[in-house]
Protein backbone atom coordinates (compact mmCIF):
# COMPACT_ATOMS: atom_id res chain seq x y z
CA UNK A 1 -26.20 8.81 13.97
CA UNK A 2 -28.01 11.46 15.02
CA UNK A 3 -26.44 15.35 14.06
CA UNK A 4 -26.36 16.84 17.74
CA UNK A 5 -24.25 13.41 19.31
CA UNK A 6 -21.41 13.72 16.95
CA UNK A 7 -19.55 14.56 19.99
CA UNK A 8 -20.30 11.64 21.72
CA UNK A 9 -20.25 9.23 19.20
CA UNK A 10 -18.15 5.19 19.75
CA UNK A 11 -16.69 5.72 16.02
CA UNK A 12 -14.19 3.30 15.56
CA UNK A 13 -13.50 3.93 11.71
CA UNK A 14 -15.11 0.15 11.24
CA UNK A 15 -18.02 -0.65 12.34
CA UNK A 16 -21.87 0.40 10.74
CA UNK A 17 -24.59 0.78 12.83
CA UNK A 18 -23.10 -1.99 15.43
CA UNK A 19 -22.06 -4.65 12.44
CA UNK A 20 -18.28 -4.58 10.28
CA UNK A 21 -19.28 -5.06 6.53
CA UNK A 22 -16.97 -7.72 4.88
CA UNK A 23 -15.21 -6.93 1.99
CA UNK A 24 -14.11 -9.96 -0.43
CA UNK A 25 -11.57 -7.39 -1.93
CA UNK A 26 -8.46 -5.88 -0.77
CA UNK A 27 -6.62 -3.04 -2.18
CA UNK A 28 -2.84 -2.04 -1.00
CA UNK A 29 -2.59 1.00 0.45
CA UNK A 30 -4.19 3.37 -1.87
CA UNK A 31 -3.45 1.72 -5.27
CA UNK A 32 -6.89 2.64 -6.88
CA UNK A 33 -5.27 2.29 -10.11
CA UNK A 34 -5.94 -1.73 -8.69
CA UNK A 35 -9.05 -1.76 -10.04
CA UNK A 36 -11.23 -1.67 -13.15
CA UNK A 37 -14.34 0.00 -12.92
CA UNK A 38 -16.89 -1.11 -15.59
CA UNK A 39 -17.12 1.26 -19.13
CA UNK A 40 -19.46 4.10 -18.75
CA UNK A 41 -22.90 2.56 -20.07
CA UNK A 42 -22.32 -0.77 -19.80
CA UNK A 43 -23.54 -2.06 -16.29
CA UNK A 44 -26.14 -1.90 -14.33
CA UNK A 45 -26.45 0.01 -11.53
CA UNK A 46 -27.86 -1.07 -7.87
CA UNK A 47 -27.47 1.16 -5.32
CA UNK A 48 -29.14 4.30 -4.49
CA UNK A 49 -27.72 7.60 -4.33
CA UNK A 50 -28.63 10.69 -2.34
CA UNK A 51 -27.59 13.99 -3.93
CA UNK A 52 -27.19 17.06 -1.32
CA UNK A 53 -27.35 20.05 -2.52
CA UNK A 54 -26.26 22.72 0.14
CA UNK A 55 -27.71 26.44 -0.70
CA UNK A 56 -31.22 28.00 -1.67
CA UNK A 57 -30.40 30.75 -4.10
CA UNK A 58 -32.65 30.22 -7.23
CA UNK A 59 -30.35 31.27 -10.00
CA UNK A 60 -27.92 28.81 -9.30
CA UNK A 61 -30.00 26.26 -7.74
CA UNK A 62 -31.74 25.95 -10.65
CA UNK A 63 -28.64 25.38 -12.56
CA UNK A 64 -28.03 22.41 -10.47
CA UNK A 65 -31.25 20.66 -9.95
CA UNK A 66 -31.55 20.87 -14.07
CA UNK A 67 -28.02 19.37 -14.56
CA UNK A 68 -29.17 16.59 -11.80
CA UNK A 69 -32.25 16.07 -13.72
CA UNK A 70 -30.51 15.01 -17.21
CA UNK A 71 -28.15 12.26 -15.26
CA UNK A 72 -27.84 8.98 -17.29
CA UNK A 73 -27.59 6.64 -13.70
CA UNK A 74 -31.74 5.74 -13.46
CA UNK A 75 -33.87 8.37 -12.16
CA UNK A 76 -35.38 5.86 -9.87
CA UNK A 77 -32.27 5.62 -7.98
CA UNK A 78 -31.51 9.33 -7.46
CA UNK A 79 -32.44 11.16 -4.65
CA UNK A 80 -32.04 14.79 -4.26
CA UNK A 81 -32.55 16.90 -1.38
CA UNK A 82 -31.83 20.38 -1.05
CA UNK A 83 -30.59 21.78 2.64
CA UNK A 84 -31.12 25.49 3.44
CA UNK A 85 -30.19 27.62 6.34
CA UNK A 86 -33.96 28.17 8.54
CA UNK A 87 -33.01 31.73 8.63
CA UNK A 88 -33.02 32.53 4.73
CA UNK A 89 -36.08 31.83 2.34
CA UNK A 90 -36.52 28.25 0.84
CA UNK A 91 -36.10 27.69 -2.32
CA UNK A 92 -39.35 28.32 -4.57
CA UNK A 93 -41.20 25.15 -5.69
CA UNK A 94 -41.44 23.04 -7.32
CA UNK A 95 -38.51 21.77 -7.23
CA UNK A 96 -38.85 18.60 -9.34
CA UNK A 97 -39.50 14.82 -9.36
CA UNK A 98 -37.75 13.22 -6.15
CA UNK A 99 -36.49 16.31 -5.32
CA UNK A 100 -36.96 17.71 -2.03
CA UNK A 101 -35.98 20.60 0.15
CA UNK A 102 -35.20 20.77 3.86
CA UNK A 103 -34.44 23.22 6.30
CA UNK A 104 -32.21 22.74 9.06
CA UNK A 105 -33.44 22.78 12.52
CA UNK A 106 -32.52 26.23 14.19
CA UNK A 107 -30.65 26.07 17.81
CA UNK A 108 -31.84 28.84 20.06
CA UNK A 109 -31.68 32.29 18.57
CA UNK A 110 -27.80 31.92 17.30
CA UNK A 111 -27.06 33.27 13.52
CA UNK A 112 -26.70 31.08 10.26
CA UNK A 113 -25.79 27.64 10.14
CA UNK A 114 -22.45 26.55 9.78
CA UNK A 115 -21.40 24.63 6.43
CA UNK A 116 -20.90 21.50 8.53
CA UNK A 117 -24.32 21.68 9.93
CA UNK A 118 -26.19 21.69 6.66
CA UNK A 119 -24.05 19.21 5.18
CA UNK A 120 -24.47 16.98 8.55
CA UNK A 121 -28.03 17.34 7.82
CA UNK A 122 -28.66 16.71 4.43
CA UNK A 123 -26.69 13.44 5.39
CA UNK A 124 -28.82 12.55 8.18
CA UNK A 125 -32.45 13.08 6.29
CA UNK A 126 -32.16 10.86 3.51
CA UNK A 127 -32.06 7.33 3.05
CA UNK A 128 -29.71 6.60 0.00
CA UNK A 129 -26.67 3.64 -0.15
CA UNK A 130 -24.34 6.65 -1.89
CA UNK A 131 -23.92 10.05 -0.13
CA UNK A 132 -22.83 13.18 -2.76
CA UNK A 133 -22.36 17.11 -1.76
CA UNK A 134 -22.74 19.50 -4.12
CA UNK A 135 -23.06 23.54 -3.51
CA UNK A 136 -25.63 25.56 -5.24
CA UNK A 137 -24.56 26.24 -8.61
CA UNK A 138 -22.62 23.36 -9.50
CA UNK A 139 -23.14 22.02 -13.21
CA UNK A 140 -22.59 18.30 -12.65
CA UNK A 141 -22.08 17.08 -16.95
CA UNK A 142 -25.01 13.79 -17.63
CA UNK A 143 -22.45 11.23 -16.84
CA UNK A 144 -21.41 12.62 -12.93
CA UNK A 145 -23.09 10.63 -10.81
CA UNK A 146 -23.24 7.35 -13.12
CA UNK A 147 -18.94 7.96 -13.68
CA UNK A 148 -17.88 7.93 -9.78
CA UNK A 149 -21.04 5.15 -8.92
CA UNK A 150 -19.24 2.68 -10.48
CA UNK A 151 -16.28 2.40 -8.43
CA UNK A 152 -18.94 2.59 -5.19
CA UNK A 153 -20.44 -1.24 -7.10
CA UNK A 154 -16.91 -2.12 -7.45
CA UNK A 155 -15.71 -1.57 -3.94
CA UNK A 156 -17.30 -0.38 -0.79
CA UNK A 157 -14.46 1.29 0.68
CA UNK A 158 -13.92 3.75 -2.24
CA UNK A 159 -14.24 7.50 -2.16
CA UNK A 160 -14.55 9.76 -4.80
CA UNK A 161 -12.91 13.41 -4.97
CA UNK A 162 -12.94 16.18 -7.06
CA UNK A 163 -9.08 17.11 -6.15
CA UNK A 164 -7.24 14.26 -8.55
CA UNK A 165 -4.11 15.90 -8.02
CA UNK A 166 -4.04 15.64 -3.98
CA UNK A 167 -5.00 11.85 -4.23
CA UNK A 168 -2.30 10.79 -6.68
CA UNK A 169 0.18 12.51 -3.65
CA UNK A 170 -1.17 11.47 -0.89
CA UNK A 171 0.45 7.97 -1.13
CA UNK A 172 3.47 9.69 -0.68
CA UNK A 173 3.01 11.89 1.77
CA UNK A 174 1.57 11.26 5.69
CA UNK A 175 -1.13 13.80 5.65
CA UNK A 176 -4.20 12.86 3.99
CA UNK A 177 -5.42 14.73 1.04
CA UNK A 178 -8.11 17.22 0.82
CA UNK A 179 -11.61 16.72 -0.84
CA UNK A 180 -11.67 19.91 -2.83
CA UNK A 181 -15.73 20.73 -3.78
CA UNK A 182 -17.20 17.81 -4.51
CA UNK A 183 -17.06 14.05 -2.79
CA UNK A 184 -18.92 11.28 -2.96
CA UNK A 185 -19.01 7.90 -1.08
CA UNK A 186 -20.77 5.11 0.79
CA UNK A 187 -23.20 5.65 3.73
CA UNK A 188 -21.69 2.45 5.59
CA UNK A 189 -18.08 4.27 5.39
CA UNK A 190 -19.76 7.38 6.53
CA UNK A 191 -21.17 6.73 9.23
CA UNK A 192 -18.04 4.20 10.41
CA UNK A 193 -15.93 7.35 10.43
CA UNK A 194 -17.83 9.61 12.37
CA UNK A 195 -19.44 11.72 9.93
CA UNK A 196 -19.41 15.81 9.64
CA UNK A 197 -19.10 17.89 12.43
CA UNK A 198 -22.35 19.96 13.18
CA UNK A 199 -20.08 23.09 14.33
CA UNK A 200 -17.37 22.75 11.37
CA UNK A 201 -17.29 25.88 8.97
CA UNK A 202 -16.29 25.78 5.22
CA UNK A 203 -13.32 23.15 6.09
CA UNK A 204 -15.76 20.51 6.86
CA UNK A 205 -15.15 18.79 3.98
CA UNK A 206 -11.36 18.50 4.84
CA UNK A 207 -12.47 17.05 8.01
CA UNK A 208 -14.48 14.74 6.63
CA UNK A 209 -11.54 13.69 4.19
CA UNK A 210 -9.17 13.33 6.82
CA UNK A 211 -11.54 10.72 8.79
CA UNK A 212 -11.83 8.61 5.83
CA UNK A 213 -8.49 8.52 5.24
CA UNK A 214 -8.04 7.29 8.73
CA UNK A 215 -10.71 4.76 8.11
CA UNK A 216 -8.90 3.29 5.47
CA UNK A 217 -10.69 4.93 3.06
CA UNK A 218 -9.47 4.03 -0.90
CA UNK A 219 -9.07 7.74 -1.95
CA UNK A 220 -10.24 7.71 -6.34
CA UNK A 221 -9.61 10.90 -8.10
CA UNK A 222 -12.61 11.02 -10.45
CA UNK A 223 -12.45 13.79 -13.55
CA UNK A 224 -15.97 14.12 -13.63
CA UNK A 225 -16.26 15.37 -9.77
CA UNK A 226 -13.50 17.77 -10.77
CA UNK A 227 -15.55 19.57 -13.47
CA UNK A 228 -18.42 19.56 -11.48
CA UNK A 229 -16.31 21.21 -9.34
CA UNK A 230 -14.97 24.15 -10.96
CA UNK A 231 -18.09 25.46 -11.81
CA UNK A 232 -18.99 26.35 -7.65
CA UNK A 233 -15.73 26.16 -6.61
CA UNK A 234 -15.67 26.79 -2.51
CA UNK A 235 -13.14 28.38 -0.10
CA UNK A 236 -9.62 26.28 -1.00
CA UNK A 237 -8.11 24.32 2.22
CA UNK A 238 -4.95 24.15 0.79
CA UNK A 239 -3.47 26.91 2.78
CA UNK A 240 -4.82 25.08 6.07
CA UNK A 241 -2.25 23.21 8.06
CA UNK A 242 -2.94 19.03 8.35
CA UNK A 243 -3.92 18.07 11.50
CA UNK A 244 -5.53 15.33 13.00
CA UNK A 245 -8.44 14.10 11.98
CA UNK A 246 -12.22 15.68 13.33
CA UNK A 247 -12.34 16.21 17.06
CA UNK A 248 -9.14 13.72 17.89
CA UNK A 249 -6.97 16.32 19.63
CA UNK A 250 -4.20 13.55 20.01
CA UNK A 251 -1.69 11.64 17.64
CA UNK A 252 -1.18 8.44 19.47
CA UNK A 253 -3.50 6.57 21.34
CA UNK A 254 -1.73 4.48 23.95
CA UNK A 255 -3.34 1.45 25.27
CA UNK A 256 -2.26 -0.33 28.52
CA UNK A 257 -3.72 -3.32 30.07
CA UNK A 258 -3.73 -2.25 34.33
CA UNK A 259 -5.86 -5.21 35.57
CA UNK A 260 -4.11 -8.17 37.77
CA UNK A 261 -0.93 -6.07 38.09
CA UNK A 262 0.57 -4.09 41.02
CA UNK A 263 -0.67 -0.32 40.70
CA UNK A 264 3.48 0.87 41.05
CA UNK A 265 4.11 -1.63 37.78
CA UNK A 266 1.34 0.13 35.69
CA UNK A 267 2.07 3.87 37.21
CA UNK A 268 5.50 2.93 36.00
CA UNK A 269 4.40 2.11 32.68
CA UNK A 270 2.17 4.92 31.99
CA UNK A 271 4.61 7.59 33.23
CA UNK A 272 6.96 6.82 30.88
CA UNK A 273 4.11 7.26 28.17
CA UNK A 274 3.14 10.82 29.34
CA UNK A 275 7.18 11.61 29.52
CA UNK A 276 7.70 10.88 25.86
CA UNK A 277 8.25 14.24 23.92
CA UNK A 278 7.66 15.01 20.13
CA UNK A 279 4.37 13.81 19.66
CA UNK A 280 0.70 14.25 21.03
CA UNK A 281 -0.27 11.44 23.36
CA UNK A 282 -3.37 10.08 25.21
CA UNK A 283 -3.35 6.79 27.67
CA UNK A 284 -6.66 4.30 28.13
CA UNK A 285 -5.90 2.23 31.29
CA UNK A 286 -7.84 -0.95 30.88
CA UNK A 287 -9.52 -3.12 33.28
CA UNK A 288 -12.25 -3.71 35.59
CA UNK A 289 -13.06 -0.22 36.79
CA UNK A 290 -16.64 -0.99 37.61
CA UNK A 291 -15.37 -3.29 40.35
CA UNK A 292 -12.93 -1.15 41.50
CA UNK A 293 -14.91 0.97 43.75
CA UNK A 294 -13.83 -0.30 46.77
CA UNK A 295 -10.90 0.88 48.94
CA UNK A 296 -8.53 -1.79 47.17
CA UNK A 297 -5.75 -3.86 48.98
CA UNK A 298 -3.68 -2.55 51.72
CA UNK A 299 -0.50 -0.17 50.39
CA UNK A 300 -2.62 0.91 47.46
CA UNK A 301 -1.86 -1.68 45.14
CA UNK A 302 -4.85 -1.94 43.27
CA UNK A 303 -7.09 -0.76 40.39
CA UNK A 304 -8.53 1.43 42.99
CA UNK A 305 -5.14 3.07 43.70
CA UNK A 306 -4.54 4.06 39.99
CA UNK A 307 -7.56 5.32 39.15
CA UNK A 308 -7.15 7.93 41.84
CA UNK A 309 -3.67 8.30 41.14
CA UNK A 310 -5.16 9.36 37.63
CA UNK A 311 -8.04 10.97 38.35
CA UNK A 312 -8.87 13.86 36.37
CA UNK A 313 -5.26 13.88 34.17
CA UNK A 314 -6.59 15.31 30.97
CA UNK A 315 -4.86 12.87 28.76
CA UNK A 316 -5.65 9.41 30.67
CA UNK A 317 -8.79 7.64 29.96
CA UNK A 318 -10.20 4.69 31.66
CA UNK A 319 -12.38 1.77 29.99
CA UNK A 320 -13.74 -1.60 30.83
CA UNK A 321 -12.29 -3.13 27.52
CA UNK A 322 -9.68 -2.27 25.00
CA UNK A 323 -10.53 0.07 21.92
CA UNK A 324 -10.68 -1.66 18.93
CA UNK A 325 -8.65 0.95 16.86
CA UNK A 326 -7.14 4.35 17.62
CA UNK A 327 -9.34 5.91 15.19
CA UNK A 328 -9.44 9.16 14.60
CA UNK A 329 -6.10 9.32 15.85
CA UNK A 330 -3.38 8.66 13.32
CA UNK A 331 -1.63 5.66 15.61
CA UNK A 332 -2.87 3.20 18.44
CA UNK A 333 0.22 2.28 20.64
CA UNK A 334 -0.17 -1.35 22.59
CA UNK A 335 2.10 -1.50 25.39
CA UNK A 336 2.55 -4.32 27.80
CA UNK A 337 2.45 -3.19 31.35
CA UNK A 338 5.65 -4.69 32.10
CA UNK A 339 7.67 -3.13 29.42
CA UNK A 340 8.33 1.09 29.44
CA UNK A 341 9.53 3.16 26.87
CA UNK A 342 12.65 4.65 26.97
CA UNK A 343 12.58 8.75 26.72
CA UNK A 344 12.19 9.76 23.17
CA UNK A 345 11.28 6.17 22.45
CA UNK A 346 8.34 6.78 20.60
CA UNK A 347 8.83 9.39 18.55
CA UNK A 348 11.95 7.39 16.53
CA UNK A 349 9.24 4.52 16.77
CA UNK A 350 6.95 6.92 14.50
CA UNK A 351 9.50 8.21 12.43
CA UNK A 352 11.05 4.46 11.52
CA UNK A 353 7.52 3.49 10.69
CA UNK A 354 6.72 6.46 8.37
CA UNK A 355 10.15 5.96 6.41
CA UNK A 356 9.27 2.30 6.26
CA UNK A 357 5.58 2.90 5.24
CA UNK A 358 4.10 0.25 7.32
CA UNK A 359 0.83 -0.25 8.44
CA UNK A 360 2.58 -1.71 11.71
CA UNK A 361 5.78 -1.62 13.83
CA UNK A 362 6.48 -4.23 15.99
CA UNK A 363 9.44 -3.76 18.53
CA UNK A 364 10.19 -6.98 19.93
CA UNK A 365 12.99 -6.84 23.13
CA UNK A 366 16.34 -8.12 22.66
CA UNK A 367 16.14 -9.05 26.21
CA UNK A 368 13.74 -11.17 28.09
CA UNK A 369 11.92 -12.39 24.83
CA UNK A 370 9.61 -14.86 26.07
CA UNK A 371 7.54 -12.34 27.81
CA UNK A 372 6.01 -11.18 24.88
CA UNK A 373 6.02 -9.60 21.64
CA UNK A 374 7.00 -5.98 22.67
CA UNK A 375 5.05 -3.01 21.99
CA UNK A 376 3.05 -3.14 18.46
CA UNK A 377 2.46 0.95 17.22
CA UNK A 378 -0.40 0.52 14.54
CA UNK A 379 -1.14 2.70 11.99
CA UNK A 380 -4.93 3.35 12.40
CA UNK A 381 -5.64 3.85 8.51
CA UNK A 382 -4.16 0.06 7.76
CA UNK A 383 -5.84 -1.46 11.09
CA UNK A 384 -9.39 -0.15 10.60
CA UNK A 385 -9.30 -1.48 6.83
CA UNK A 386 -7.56 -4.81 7.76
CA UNK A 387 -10.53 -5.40 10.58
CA UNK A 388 -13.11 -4.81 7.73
CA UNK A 389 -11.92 -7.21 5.11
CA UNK A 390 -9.84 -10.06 7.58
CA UNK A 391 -12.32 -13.20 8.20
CA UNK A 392 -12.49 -15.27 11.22
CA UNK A 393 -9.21 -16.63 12.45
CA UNK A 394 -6.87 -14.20 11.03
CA UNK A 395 -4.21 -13.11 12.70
CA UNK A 396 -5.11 -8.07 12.26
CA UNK A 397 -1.22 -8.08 12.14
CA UNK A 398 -0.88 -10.64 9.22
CA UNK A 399 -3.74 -8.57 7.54
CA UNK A 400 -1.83 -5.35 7.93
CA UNK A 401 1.00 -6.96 6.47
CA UNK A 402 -1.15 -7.72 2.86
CA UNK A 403 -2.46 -4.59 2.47
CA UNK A 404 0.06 -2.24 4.55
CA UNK A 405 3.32 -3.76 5.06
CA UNK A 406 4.80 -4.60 8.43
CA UNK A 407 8.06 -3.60 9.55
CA UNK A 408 9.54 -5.77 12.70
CA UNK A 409 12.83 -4.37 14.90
CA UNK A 410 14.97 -5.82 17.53
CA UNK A 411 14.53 -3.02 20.49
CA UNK A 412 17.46 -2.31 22.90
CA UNK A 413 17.30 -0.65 26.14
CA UNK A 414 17.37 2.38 24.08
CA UNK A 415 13.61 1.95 23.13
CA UNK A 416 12.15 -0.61 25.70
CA UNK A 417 12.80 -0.81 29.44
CA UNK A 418 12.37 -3.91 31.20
CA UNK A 419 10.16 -2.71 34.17
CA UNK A 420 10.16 -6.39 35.45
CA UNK A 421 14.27 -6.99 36.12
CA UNK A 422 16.27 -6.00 38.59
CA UNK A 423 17.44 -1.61 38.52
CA UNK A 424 20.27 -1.37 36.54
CA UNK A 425 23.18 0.89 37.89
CA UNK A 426 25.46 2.65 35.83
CA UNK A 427 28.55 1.42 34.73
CA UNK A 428 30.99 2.74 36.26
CA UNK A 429 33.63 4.33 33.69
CA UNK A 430 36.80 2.27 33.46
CA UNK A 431 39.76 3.75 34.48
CA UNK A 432 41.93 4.62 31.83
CA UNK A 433 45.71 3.78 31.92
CA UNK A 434 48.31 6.43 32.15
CA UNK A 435 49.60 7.43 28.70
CA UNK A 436 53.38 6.45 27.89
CA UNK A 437 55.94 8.70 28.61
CA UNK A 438 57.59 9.04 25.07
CA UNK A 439 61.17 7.90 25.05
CA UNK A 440 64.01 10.74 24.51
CA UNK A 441 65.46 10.17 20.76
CA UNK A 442 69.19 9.38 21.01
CA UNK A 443 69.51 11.16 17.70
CA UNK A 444 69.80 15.48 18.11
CA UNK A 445 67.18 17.67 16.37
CA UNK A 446 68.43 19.84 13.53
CA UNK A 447 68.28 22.84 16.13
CA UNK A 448 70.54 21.43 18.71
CA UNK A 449 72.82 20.39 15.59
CA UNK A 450 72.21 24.15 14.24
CA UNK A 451 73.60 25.17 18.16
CA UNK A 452 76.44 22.96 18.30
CA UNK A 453 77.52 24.26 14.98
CA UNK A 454 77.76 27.76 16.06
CA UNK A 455 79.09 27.06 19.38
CA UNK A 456 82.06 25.51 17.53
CA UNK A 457 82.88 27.93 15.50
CA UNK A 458 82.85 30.59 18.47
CA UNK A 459 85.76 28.97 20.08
């Protein structure tokens, strides 16, 4: 991926370089504490790694490259490089034995490179299996790359972070934790979730941690990274506000399938999508758009008819086939053209599924059954990692279920709208019958007893 098309880059949160890696193990949730990395010094190690070191300051570059240089993982399989702004000095050489320095490429006459730029950089100019940041002045102790390398051998979707106590939260919470200074992981996962930003600033990191948990990333808190850490500790994100994660400016991606149906049946659907309220929304109408440039069948009952009746709306998207996962956004939403959502729908849909913790929420209709399984609102981190480890003939939802959870509801008209049956009037309120006229009690009150008294007594 090259570092000025992150914009435009198809990440999907599983696929690498056009293939999906399969992975034999799966892992629920984010139950690191699942597995058992080997004992420090006893195994082997395998994979490269590919150290960058962001910042050109001598003093504490030096620092660094010397605590780099007395790692125990083999120095055959360690590759630093050290990324500098083009507009400061590089660092004086030598630098060292597989060490390296490189200078990012300046754009036009603008001023110094954003964090997320030299970080993108670094990533994209070297070669290694294992990606690591560090900042200039970090003293990593011997054991810091060989410690959080073994849980890379153990399982490819891991990812190491200096912040332990964010990631030992974060199952409980829906916001994904923040990488603190120091994170390391694989390139495969790296590149399947987008990468850095070019234009991000110091929070690029938090970024970056936010895609990965939308990935499906396993999330490790690793001690070593943490003491690495506090040595060149950078600006702290924990006053930022979560968001979604890199560029997705939505919260739900909605998908509806507009080919071989009337154009009023889909504009139907898809306007009760845009009405829902409480969360952030996009729509991607699917279907054969590159044949739809003709004038379409008479009364505008075509694809032709709603893609103009769409045309420009800045939250509906049209493709030729269905996106694999909602990635980055937090949810995918697959609706059936023939079923709408009631107002409000959507949100309690959300809600229900974060109380329940499941990776999917299926809404089957209480009415009309047979035409399908409902609506099915997936949560993007569980469906990107159930696509990487399920094999052929496995059912994603039945993969979300092992290493999610699933959560399955009987809709009523008060989520789902049958957009196929007949309009549905009112009820009319039923008339309500006149109250009962209380009978008179043959018996006198104490007060009309109280007056008869005293008229007696007058006479």
């Amino acid at each position: 991926m090259f570092i000025d098309q992150y914009r435009v880059s198809r990440a999907d949160g599983v696929s690498y370089r056009g293939r999906v890696q399969g992975l034999p193990l799966r892992v629920f949730r984010n139950e690191w504490r699942s597995l058992c990395p080997p004992r420090l010094g006893s195994w082997t190690p395998r994979l490269t790694v590919s150290v960058v070191v962001c910042g050109a300051d001598p003093a504490p570059l030096a620092a660094t490259l010397d605590a780099l240089a007395a790692q125990t993982y083999p120095a055959a399989l360690i590759e630093v490089v050290v990324v500098h702004d083009p507009h400061r000095p590089a660092p004086p050489g030598p630098l060292g034995p597989r060490t390296r320095a490189a200078a990012v490429p300046a754009l036009g006459a603008g001023g110094p490179a954003p964090q997320g730029r030299l970080r993108a950089y670094g990533a994209h100019t070297t070669g290694g299996d294992l990606l690591c940041w560090l900042v200039a002045g970090a003293r990593p102790d011997p054991s810091f790359v060989e410690s959080h390398a073994r849980w890379h051998h153990l399982h490819a979707e891991c990812a190491t972070l200096a912040r332990t106590g964010a990631v030992r939260a974060a199952p409980l919470g829906g916001h994904p934790p923040r990488a603190g200074a120091a994170l390391m992981l694989r390139r495969s996962l790296y590149e399947a979730a987008g990468g850095l930003d070019p234009d991000s600033g110091p929070e690029c990191e938090r970024e970056l941690c936010a895609r990965l948990w939308h990935a499906g990333a396993v999330l490790v808190p690793e001690r070593a990274l943490a003491q690495a850490a506090g040595a060149a500790r950078g600006a702290d994100p924990r006053g930022a506000p979560p968001g979604p994660a890199g560029a997705a400016a939505h919260r739900v991606e909605a998908v509806v399938e507009a080919g071989g149906v009337p154009a009023p049946l889909v504009r139907a659907c898809v306007d009760r999508l845009l009405a829902q309220t409480g969360c952030d929304l996009a729509v991607t109408l699917v279907g054969a758009w590159d044949r739809a440039d003709g004038p379409g069948p008479p009364g505008g009952t075509g694809l032709s008819a709603v893609r103009d009746h769409y045309r420009g709306h800045p939250r509906v998207a049209f493709s030729t086939v269905a996106p694999r996962t909602g990635f980055p956004a937090p949810w995918l939403l697959q609706v059936p053209v023939h079923w709408g959502l009631a107002p409000g729908a959507l949100s309690r849909l959300i809600a229900r599924a974060e109380r329940a913790r499941a990776g999917v929420l299926e809404a089957v209709p209480a009415r009309a059954p047979a035409r399908g399984c409902g609506v099915r609102l997936w949560r993007t981190r569980a469906h990107t990692r159930a696509l990487r480890v399920r094999v052929r003939g496995e059912d994603p939802a039945d993969v979300v279920a092992e290493v999610y959870g699933r959560y399955r509801l009987q809709a009523g008209e008060s989520v789902l709208v049958d957009l196929l049956g007949p309009p549905r009037a009112p009820a009319p309120r039923a008339a309500r019958p006149p109250a009962p006229r209380p009978e008179p009690d043959p018996r006198p009150s104490p007060l009309a007893r109280l007056y008869a008294a005293l008229r007696a007594r007058r006479r």
